[in-house]
Structures are given as C-alpha cells and as structure tokens.
N, C-alpha and C. Protein backbone atom coordinates (compact mmCIF):
# COMPACT_ATOMS: atom_id res chain seq x y z
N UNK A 1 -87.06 88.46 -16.26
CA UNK A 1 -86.53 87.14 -16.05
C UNK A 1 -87.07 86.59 -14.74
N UNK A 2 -87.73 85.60 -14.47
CA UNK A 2 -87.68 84.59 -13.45
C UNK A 2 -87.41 84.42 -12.69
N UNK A 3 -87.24 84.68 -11.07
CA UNK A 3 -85.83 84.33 -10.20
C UNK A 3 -85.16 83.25 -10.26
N UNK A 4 -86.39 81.94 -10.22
CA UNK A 4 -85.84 80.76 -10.13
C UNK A 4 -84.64 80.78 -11.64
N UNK A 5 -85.08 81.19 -12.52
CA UNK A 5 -83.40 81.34 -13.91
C UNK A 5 -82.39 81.87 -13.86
N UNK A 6 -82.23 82.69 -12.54
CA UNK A 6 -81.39 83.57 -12.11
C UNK A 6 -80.84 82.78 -10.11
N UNK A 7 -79.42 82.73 -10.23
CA UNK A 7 -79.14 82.37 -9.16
C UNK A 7 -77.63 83.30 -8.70
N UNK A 8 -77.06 83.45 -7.64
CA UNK A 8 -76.15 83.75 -7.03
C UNK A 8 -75.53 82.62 -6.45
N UNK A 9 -73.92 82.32 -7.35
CA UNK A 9 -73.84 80.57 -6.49
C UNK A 9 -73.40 80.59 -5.01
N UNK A 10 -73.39 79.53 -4.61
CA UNK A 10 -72.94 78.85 -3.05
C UNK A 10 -71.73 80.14 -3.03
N UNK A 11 -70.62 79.71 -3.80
CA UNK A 11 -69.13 80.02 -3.91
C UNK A 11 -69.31 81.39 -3.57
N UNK A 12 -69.58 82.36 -4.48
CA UNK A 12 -69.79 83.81 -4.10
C UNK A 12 -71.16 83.82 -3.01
N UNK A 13 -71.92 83.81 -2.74
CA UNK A 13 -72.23 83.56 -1.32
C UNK A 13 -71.85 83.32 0.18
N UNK A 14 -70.71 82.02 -0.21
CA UNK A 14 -70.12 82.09 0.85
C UNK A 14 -68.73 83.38 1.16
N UNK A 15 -68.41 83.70 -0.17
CA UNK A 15 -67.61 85.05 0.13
C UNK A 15 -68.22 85.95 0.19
N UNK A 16 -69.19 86.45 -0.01
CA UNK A 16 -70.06 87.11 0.85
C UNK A 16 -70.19 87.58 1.85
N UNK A 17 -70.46 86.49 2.52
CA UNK A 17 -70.64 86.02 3.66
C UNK A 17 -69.36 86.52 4.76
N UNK A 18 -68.02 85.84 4.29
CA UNK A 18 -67.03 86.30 4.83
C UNK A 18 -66.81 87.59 4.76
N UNK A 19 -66.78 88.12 3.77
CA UNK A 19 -66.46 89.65 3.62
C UNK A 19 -67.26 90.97 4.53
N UNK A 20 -68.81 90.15 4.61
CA UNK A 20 -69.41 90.84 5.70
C UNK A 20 -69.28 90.64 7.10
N UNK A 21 -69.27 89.67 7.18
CA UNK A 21 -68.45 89.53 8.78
C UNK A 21 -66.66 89.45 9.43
N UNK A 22 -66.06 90.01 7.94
CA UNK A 22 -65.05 90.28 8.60
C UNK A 22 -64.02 89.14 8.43
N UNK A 23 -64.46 88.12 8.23
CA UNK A 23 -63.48 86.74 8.30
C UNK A 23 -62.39 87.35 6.84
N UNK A 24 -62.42 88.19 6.02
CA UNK A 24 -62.07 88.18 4.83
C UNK A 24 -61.86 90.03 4.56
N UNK A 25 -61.15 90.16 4.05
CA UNK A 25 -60.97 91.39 3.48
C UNK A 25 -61.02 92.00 2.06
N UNK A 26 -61.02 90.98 1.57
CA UNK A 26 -61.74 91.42 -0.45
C UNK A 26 -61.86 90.26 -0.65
N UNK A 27 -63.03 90.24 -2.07
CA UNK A 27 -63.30 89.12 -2.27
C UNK A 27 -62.74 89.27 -3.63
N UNK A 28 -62.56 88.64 -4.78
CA UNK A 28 -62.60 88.59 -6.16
C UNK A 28 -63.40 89.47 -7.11
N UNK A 29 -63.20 90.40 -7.17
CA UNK A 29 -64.35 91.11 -8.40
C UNK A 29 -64.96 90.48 -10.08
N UNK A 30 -65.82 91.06 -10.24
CA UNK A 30 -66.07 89.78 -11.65
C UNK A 30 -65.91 90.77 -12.99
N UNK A 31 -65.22 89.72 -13.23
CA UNK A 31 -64.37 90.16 -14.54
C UNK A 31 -64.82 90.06 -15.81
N UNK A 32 -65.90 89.05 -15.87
CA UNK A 32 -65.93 88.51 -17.67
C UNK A 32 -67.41 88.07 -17.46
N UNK A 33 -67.94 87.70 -18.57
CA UNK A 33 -68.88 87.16 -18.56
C UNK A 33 -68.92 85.68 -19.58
N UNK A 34 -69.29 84.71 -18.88
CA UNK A 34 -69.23 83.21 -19.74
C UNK A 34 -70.73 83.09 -20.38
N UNK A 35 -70.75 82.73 -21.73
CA UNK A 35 -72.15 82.45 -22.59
C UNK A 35 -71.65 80.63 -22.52
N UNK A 36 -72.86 80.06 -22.73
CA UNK A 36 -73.25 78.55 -23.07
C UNK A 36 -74.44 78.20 -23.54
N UNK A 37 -74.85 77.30 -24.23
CA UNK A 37 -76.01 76.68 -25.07
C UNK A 37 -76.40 75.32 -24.04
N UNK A 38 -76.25 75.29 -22.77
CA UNK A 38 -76.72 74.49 -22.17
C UNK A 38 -77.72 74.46 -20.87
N UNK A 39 -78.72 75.83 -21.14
CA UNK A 39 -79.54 76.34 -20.42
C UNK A 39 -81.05 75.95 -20.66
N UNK A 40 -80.84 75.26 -21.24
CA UNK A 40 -82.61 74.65 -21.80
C UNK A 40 -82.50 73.18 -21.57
N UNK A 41 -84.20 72.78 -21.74
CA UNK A 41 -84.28 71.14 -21.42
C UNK A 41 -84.86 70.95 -22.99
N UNK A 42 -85.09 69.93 -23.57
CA UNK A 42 -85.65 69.22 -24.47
C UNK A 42 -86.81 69.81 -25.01
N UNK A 43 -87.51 70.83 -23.93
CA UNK A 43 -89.13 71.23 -24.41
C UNK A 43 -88.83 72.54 -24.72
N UNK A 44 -87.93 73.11 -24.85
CA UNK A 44 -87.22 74.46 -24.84
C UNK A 44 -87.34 75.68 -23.92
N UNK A 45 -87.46 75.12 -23.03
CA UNK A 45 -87.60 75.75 -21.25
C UNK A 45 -86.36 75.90 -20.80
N UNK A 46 -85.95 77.00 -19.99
CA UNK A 46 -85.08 77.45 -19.40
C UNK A 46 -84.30 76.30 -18.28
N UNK A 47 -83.74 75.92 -17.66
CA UNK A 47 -83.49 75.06 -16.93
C UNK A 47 -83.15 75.83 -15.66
N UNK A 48 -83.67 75.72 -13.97
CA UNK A 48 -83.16 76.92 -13.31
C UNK A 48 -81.86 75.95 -12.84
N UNK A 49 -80.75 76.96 -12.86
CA UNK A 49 -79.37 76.49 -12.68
C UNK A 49 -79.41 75.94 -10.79
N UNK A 50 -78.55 74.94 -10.55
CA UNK A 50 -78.34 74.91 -8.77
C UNK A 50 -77.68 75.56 -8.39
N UNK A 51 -77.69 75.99 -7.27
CA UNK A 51 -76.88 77.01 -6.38
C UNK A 51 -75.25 76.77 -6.15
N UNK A 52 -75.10 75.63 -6.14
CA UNK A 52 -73.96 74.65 -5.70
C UNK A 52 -73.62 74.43 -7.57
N UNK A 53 -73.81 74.91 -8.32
CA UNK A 53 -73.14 74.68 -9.90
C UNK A 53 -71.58 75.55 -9.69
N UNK A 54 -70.84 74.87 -10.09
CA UNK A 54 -69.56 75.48 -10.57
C UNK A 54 -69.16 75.95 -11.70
N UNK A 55 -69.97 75.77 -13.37
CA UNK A 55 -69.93 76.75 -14.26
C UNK A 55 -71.24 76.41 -14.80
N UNK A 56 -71.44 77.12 -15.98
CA UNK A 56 -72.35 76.52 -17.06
C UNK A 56 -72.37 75.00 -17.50
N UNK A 57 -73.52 74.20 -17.84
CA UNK A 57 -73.53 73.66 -18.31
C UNK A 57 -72.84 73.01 -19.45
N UNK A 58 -72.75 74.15 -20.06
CA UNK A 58 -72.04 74.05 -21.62
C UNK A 58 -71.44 75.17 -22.22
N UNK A 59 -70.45 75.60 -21.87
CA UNK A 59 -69.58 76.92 -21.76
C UNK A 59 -69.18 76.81 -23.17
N UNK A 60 -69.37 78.16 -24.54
CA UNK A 60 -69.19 78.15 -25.00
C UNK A 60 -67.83 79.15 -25.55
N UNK A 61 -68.01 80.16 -24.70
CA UNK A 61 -67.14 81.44 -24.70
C UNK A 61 -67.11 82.41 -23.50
N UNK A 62 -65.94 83.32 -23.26
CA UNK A 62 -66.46 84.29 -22.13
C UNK A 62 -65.29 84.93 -22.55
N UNK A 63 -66.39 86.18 -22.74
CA UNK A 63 -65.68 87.81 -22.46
C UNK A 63 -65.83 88.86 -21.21
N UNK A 64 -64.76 89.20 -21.62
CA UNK A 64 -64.31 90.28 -20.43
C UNK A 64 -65.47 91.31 -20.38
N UNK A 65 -66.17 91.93 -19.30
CA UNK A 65 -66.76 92.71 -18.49
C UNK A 65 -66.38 93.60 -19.49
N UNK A 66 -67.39 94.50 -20.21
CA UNK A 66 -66.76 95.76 -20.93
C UNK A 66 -67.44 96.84 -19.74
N UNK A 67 -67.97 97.31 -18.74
CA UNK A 67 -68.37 98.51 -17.71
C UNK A 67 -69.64 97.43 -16.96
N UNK A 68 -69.47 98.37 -15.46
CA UNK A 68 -70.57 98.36 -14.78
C UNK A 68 -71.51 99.44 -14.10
N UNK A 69 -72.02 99.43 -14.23
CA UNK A 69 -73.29 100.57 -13.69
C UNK A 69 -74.09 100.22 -12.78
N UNK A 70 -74.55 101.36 -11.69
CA UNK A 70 -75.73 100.80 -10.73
C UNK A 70 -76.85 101.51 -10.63
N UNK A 71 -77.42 101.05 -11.84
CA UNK A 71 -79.19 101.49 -11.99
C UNK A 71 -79.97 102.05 -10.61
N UNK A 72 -79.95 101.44 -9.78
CA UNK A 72 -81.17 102.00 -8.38
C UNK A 72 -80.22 102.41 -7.72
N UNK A 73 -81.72 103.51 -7.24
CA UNK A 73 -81.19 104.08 -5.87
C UNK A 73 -81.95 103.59 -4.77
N UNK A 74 -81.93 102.66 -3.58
CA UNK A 74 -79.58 102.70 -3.03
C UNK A 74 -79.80 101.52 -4.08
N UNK A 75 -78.27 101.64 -4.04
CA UNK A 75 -77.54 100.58 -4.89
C UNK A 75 -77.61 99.41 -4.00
N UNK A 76 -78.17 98.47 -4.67
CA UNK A 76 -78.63 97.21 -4.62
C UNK A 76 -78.61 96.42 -5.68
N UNK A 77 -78.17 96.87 -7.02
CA UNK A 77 -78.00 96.04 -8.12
C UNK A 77 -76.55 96.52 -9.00
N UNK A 78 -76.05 96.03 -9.51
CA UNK A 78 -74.47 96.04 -10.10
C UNK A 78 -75.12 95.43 -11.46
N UNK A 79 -75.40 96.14 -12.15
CA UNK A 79 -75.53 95.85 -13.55
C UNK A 79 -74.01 95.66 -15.21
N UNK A 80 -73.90 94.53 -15.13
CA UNK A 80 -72.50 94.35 -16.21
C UNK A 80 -73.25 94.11 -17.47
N UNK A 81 -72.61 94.49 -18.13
CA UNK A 81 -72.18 94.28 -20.26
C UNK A 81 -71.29 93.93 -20.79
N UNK A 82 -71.46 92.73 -21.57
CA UNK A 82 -70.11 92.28 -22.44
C UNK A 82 -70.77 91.99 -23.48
N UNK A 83 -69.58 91.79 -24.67
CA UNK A 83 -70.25 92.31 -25.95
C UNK A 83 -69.35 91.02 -26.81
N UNK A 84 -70.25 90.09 -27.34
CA UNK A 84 -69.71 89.04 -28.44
C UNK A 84 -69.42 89.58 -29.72
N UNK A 85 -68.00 89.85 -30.07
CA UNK A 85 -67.88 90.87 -31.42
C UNK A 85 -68.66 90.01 -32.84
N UNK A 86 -69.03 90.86 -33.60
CA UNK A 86 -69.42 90.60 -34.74
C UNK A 86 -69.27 89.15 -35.56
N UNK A 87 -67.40 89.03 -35.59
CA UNK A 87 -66.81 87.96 -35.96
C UNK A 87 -67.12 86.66 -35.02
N UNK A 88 -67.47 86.60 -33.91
CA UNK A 88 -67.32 85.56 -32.88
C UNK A 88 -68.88 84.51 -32.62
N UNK A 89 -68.72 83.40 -32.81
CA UNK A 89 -69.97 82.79 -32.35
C UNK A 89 -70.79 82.59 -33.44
N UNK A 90 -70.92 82.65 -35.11
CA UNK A 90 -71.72 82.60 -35.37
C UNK A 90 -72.42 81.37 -35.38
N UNK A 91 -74.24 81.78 -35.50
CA UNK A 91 -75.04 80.41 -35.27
C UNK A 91 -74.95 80.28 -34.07
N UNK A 92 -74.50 80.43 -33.28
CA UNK A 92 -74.92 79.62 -31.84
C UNK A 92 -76.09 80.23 -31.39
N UNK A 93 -76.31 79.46 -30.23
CA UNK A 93 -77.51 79.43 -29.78
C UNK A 93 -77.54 79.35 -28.20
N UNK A 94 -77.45 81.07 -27.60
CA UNK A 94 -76.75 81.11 -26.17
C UNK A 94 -78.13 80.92 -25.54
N UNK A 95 -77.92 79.91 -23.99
CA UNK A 95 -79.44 79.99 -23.70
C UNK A 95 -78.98 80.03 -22.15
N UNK A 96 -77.78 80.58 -21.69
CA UNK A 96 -77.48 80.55 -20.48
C UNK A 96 -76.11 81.51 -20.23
N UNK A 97 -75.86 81.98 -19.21
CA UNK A 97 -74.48 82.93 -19.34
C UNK A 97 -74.06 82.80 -17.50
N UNK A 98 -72.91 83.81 -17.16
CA UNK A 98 -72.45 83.08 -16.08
C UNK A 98 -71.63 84.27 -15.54
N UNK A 99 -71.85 84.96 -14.11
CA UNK A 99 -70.99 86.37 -14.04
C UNK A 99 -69.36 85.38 -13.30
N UNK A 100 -68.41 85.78 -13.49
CA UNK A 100 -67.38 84.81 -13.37
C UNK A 100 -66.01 86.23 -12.35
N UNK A 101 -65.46 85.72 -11.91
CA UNK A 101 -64.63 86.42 -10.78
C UNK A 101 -63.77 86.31 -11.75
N UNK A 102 -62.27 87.27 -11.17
CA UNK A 102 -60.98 87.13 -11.49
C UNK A 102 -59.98 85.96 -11.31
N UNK A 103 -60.75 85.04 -10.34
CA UNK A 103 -59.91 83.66 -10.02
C UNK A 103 -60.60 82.57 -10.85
N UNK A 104 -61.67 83.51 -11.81
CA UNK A 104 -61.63 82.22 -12.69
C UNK A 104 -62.83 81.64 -12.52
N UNK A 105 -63.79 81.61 -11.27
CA UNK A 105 -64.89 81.14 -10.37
C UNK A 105 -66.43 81.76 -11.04
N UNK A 106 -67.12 80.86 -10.76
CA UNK A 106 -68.67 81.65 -11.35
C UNK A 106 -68.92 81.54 -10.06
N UNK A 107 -70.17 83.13 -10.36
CA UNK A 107 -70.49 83.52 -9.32
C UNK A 107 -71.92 84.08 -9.27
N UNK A 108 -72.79 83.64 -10.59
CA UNK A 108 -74.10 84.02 -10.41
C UNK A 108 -74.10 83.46 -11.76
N UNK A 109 -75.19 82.72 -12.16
CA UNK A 109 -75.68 81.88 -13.50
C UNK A 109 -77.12 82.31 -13.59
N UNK A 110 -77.55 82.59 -14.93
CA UNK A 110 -78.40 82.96 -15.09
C UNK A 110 -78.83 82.03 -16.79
N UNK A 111 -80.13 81.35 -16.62
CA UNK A 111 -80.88 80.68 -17.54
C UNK A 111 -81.74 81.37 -18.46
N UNK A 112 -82.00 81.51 -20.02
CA UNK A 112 -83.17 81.81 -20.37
C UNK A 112 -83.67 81.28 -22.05
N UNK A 113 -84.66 81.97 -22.69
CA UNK A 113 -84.71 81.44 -23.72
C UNK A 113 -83.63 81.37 -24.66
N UNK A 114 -83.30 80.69 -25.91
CA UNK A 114 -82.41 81.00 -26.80
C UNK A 114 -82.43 81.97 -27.50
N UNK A 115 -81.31 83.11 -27.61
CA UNK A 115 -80.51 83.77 -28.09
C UNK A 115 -79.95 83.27 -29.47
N UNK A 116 -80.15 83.33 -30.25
CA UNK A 116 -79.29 83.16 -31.88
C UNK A 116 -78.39 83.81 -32.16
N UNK A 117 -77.24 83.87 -32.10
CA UNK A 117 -76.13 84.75 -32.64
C UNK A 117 -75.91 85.12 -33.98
N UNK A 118 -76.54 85.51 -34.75
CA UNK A 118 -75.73 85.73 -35.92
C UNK A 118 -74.68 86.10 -36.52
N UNK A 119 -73.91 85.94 -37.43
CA UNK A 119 -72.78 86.08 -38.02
C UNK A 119 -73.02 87.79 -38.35
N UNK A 120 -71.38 88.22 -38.25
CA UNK A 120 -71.34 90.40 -38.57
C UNK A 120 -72.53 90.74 -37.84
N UNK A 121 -72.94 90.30 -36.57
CA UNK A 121 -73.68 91.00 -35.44
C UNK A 121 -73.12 91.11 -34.32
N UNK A 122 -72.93 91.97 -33.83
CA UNK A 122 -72.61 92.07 -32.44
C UNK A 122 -73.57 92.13 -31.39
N UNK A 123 -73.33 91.09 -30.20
CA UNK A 123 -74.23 90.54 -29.48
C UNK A 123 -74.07 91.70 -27.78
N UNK A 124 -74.54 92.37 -27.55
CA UNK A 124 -74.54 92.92 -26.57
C UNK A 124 -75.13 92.69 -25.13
N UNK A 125 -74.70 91.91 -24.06
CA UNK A 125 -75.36 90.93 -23.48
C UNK A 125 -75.56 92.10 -21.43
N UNK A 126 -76.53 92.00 -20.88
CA UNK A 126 -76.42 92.60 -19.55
C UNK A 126 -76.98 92.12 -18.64
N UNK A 127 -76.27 91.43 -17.55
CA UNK A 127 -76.85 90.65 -16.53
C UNK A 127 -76.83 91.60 -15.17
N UNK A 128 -77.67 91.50 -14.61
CA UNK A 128 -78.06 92.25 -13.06
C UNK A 128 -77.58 91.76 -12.44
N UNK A 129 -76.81 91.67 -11.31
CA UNK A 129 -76.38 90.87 -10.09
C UNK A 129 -77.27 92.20 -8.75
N UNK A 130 -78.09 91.25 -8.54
CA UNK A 130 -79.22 92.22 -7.60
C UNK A 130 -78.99 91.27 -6.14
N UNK A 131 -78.65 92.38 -5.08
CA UNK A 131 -78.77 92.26 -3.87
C UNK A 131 -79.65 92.52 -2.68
C-alpha cells in the first residue's frame, strides 16, 4: 500500500503526543474497525485521506477488532483483523476502512482499490498501524 493511502489522523496524533510527554496517562485503545465505499475518485484511484478527517468518507459498517499482533522486531507495528461475517455486506464495494478508538474516534484511515464483498463470504480485513 502507498503511504500517501495510509494516514494516522491529527486526533490520535495529538494523543500521542500527550501520552509521550506525559500531559496524559492513557489514551483510548482501538477497538473496531470501520469499512466505507468512499475511498476512490471517479477514475477509480484511491483517494489519499487528510490528516485532519474525522471518519470515512462513506462509512458503511464497523466491526469490532477480532486480535492484534506485532509482526517486527522491535515492535513498531500493531497489526489488527476484523472479519465481515458471511451474512453481512453483500455486493458492496469497500474501498476505504478506518482503525477507530473506544470513544468512538478514528484514528488512522487507510484508502485503496475496491474490495467486492460477496454474499456467504467472509471478508477478513488487516490494517498495520506502523510507527
């Protein structure tokens, strides 16, 4: 993936931010993951999300975080999976998703080609949040 399709927003940034210097003592952990069909432009290109976005474009659904894992050594990346059951979504057409906190907040958006969901498939989805 792209960097520019991949962002970390303002919001979790600036808690970040606090949490490393102390102004703050926990931040929100991320809980779910949000899918949307509003990650492309007209020519069927990814759109790179702004930093300063407060959700998806076009939020279609979001499930809960099923595990996280941290691929490298040192840990520098927090890798999540959530899983669109079989029954859920059919036909759509996910072209953007969204790592989202416990207060509800997105906190890293990520753009790419379209995804087709089909109907009695289960969609197994894994976004990196790399530091």
């Amino acid at each position: 993936m792209a960097a520019e399709n991949s962002i970390i927003t303002l919001y979790r940034r600036q808690k970040l931010c606090q949490i490393t210097s102390g102004a703050i003592t926990s931040i929100p952990k991320i809980t779910h993951v949000a899918f949307g069909d509003g990650g492309m432009n007209g020519s069927g290109e990814p759109i790179p999300p702004a930093i300063d976005a407060a959700g998806l474009a076009n939020e279609i659904a979001r499930y809960p975080i099923d595990g996280v894992t941290y691929p490298l050594d040192p840990l520098t990346t927090a890798r999540y999976t959530a899983t669109v059951p079989a029954n859920a979504l059919p036909g759509a057409s996910i072209s953007e998703a969204a790592l989202v906190d416990d207060d509800g907040k997105v906190c890293a958006i990520r753009t790419f080609f379209v995804k087709r969901k089909d109907a009695g498939v289960t969609f197994t989805f894994t976004f990196d949040d790399e530091f």
